[in-house]
N, C-alpha and C. Protein backbone atom coordinates (compact mmCIF):
# COMPACT_ATOMS: atom_id res chain seq x y z
N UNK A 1 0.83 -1.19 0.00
CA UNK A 1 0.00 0.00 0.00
C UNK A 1 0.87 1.25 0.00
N UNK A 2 1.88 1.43 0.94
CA UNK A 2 2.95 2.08 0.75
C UNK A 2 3.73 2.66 -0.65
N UNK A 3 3.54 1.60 -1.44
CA UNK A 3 4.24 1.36 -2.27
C UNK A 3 3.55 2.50 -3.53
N UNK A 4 1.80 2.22 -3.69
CA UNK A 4 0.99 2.99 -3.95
C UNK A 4 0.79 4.05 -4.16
N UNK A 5 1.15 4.29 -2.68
CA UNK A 5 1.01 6.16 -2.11
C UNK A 5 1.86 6.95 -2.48
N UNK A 6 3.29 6.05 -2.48
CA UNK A 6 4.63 6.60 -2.96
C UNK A 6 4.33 7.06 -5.02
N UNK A 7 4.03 6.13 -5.30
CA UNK A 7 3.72 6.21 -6.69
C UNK A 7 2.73 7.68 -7.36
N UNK A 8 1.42 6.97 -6.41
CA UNK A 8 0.63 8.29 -6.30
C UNK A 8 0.47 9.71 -6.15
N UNK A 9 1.98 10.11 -5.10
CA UNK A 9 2.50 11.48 -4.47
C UNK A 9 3.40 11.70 -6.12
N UNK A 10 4.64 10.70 -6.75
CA UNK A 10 5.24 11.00 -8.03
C UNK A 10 4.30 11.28 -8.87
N UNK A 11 2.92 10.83 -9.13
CA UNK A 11 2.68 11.09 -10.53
C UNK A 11 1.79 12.37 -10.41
N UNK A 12 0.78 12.65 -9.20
CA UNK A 12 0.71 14.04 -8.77
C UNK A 12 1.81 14.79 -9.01
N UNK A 13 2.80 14.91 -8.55
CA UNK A 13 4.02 15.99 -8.67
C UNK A 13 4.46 16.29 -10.18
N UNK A 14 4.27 15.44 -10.86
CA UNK A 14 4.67 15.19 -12.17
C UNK A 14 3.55 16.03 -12.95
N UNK A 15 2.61 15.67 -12.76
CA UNK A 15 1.36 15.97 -13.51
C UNK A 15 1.31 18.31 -13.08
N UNK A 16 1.56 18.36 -12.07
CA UNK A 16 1.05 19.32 -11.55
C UNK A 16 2.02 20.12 -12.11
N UNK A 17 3.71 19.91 -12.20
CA UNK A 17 5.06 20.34 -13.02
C UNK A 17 4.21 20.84 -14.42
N UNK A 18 3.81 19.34 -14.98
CA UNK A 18 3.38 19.69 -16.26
C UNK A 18 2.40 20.71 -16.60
N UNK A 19 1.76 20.79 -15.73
CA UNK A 19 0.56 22.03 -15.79
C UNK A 19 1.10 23.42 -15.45
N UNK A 20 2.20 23.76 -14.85
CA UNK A 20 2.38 24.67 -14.47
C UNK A 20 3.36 24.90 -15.50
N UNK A 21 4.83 24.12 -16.25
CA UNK A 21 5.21 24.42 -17.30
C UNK A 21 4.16 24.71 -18.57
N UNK A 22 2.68 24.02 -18.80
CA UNK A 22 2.18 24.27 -20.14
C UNK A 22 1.67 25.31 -19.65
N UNK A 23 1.26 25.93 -18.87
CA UNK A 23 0.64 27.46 -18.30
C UNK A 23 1.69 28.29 -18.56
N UNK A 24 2.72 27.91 -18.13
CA UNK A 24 4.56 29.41 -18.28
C UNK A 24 4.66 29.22 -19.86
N UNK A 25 4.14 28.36 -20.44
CA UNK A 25 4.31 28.31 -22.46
C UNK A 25 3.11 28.98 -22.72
N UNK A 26 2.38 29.47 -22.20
CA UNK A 26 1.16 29.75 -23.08
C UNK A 26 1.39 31.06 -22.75
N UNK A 27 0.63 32.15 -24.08
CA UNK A 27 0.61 33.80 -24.03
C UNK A 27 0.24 34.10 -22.39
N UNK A 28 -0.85 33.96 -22.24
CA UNK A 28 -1.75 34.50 -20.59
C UNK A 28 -0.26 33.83 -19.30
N UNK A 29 0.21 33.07 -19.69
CA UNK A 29 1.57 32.86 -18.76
C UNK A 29 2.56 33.44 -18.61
N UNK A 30 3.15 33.96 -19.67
CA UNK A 30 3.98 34.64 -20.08
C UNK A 30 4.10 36.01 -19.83
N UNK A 31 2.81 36.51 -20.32
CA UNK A 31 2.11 37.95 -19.57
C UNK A 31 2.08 38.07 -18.39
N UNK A 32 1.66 36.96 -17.63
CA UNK A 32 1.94 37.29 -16.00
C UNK A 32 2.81 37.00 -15.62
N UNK A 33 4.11 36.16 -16.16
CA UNK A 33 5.55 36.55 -15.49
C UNK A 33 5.78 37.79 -15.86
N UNK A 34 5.71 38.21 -17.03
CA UNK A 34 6.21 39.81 -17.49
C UNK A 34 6.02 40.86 -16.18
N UNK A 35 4.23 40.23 -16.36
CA UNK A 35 3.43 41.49 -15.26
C UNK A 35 4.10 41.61 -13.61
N UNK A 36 4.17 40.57 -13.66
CA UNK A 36 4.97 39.80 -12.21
C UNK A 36 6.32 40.37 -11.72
N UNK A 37 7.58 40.47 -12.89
CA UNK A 37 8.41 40.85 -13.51
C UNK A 37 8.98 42.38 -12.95
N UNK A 38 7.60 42.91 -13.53
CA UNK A 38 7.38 44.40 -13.79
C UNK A 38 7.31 45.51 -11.78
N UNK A 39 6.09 44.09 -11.83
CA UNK A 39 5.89 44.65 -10.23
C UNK A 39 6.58 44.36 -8.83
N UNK A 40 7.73 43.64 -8.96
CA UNK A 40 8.64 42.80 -8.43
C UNK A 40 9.94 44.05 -8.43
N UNK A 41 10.22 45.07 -9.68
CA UNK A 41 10.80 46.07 -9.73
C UNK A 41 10.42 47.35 -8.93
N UNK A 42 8.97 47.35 -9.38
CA UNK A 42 8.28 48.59 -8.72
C UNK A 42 8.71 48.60 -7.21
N UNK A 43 8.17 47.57 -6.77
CA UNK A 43 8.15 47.43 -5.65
C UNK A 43 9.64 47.47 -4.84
N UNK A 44 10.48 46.52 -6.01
CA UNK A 44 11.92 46.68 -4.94
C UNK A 44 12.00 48.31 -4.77
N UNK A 45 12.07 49.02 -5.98
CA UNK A 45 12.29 50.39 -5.58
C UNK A 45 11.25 50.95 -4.61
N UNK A 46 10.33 50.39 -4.23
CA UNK A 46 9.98 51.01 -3.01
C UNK A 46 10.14 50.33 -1.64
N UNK A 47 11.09 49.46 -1.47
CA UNK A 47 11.86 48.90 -0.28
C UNK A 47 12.72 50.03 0.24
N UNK A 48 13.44 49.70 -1.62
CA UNK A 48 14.90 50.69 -1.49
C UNK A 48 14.32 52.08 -0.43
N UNK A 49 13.51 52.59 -0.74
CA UNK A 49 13.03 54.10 -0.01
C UNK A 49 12.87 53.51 1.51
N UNK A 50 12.31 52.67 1.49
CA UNK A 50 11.53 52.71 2.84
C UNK A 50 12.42 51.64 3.83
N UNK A 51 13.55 51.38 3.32
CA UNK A 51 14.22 50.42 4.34
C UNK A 51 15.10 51.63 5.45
N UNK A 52 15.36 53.14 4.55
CA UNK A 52 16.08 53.53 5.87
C UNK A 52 14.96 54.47 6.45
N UNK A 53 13.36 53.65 6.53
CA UNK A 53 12.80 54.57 7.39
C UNK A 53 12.49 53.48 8.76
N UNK A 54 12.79 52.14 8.95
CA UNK A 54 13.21 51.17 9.50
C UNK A 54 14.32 51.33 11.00
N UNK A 55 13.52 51.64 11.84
CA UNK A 55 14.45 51.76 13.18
C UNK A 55 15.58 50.89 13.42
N UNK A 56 15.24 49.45 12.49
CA UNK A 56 16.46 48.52 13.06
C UNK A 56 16.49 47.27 11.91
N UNK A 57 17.05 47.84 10.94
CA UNK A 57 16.86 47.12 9.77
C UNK A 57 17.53 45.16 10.06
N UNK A 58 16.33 44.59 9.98
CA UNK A 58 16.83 43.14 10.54
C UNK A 58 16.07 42.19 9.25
N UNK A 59 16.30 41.28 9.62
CA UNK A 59 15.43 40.49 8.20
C UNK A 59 14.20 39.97 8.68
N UNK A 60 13.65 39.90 10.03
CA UNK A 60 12.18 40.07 10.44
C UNK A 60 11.61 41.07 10.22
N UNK A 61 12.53 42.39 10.24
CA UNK A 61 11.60 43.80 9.84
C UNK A 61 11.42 43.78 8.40
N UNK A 62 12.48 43.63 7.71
CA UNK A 62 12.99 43.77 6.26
C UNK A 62 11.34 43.05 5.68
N UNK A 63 11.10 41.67 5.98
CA UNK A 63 10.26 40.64 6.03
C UNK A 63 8.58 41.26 6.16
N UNK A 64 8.89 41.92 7.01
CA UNK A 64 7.34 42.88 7.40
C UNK A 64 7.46 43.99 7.16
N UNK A 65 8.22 44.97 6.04
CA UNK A 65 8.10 45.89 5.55
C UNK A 65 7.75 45.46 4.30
N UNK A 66 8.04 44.14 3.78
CA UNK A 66 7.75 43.54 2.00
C UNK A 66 6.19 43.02 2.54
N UNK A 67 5.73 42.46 3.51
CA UNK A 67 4.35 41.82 3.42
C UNK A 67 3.73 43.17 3.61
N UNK A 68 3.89 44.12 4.26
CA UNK A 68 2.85 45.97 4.16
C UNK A 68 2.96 46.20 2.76
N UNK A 69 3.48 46.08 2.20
CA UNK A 69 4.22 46.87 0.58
C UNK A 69 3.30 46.06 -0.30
N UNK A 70 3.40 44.53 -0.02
CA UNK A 70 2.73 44.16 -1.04
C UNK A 70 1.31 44.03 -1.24
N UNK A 71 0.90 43.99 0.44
CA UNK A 71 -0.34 44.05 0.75
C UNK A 71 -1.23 45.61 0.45
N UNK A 72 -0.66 46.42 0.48
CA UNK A 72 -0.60 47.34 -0.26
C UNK A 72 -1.35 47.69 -1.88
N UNK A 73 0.20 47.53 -2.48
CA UNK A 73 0.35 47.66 -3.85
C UNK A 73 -1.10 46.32 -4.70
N UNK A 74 -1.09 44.97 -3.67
CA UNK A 74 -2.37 44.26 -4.30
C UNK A 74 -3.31 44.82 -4.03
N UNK A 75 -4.17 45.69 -3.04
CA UNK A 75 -5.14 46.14 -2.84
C UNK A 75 -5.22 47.24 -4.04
N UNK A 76 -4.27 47.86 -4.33
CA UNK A 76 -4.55 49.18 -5.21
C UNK A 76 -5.03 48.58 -6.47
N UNK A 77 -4.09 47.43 -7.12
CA UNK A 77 -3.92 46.64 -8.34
C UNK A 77 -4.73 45.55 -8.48
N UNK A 78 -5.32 44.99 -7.41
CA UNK A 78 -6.51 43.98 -7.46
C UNK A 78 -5.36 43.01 -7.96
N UNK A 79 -4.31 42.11 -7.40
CA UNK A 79 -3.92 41.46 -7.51
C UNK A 79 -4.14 39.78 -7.18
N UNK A 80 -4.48 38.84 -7.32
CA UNK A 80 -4.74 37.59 -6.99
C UNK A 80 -3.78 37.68 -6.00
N UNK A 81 -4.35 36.06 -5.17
CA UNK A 81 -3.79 35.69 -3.85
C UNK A 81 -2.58 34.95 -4.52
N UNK A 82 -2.59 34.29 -5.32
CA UNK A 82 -1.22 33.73 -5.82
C UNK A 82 -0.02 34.83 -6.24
N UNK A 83 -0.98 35.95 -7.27
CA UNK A 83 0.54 36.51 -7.53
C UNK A 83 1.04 37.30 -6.05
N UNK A 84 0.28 37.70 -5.13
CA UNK A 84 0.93 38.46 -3.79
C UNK A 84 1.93 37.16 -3.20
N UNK A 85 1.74 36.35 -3.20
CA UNK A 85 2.41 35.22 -2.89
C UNK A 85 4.15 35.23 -3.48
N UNK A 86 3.71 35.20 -4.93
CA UNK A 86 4.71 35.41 -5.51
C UNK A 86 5.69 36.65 -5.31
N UNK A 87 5.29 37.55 -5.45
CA UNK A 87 5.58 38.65 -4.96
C UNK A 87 6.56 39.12 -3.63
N UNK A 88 5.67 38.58 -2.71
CA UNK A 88 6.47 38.38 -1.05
C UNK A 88 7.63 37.20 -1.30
N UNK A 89 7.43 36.24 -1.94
CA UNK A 89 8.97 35.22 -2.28
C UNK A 89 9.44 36.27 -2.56
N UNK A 90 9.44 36.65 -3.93
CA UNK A 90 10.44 36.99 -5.02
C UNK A 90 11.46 38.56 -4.05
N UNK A 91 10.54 39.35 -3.33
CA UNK A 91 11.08 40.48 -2.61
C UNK A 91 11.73 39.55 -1.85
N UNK A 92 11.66 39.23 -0.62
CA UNK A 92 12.19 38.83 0.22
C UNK A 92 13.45 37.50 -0.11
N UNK A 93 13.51 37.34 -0.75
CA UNK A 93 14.87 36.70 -1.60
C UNK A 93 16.07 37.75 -1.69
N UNK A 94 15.42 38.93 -1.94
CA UNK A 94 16.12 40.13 -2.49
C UNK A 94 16.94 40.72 -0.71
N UNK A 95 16.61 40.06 0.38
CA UNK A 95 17.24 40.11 1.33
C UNK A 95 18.94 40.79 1.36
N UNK A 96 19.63 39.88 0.80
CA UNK A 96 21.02 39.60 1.02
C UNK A 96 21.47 41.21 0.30
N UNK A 97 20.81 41.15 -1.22
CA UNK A 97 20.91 42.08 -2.06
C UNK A 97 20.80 43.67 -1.26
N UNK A 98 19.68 43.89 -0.75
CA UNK A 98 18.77 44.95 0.00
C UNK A 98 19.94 45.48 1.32
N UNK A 99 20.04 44.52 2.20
CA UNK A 99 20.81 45.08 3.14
C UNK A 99 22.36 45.42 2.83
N UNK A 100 22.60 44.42 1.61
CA UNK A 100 24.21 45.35 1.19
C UNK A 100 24.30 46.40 0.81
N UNK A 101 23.42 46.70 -0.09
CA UNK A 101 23.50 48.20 -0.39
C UNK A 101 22.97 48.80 0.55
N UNK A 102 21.83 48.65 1.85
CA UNK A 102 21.63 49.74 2.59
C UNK A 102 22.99 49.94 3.58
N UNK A 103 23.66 48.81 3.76
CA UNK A 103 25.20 48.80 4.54
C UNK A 103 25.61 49.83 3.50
N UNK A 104 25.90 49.90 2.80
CA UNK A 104 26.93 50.28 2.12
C UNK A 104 26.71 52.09 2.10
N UNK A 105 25.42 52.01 1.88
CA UNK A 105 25.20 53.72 1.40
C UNK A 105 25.08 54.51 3.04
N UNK A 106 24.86 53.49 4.40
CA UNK A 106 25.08 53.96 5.78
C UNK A 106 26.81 54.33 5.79
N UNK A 107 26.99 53.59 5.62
CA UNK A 107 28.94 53.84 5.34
C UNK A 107 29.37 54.91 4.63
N UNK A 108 28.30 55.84 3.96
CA UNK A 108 28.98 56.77 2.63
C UNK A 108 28.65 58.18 3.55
């Protein structure tokens, strides 16, 4: 039965890959990485502003200044719950990136 379940969890995973690669090939996919893309920029530049208004720039704050921002920017834009999703990854990745340069321009 084990044996089953194991099988069952691969061909789910497989199947679901495939749906989400033939969705990233199709026009309406493509458009929303673009769109995705687009607002993933916007937005870093409005970290960039608002990280040195941040009493104690840490990556829990950093973290809850990108979930206000995006929660935000989807309310204005009527954004789906998936792409805000996306969104809060894709910023908060931008971690490592974000605090070097705010180090750096505190130093100048």
């Amino acid at each position: 039965m084990e044996n089953k379940f194991k099988k069952g969890l691969i061909l789910g995973g497989l199947l679901a890959v495939g749906a989400a690669i033939g969705f990233a090939l199709t026009k309406e996919g493509q458009e929303l990485t673009e769109e995705l893309q687009k607002d993933v920029k916007t937005l870093a530049k409005h970290l960039k502003k608002n990280l040195g208004d941040l009493e104690d720039v840490t990556k829990e704050n950093f973290n809850e200044l990108v979930d206000n921002l995006v929660e935000e920017y989807a309310a204005k834009h009527e954004l789906a719950a998936e792409a805000k999703i996306s969104l809060i990854k894709a910023l908060q990745a931008k971690w490592h990136e974000m605090e070097e340069e705010y180090l750096s321009e505190q130093d100048k």
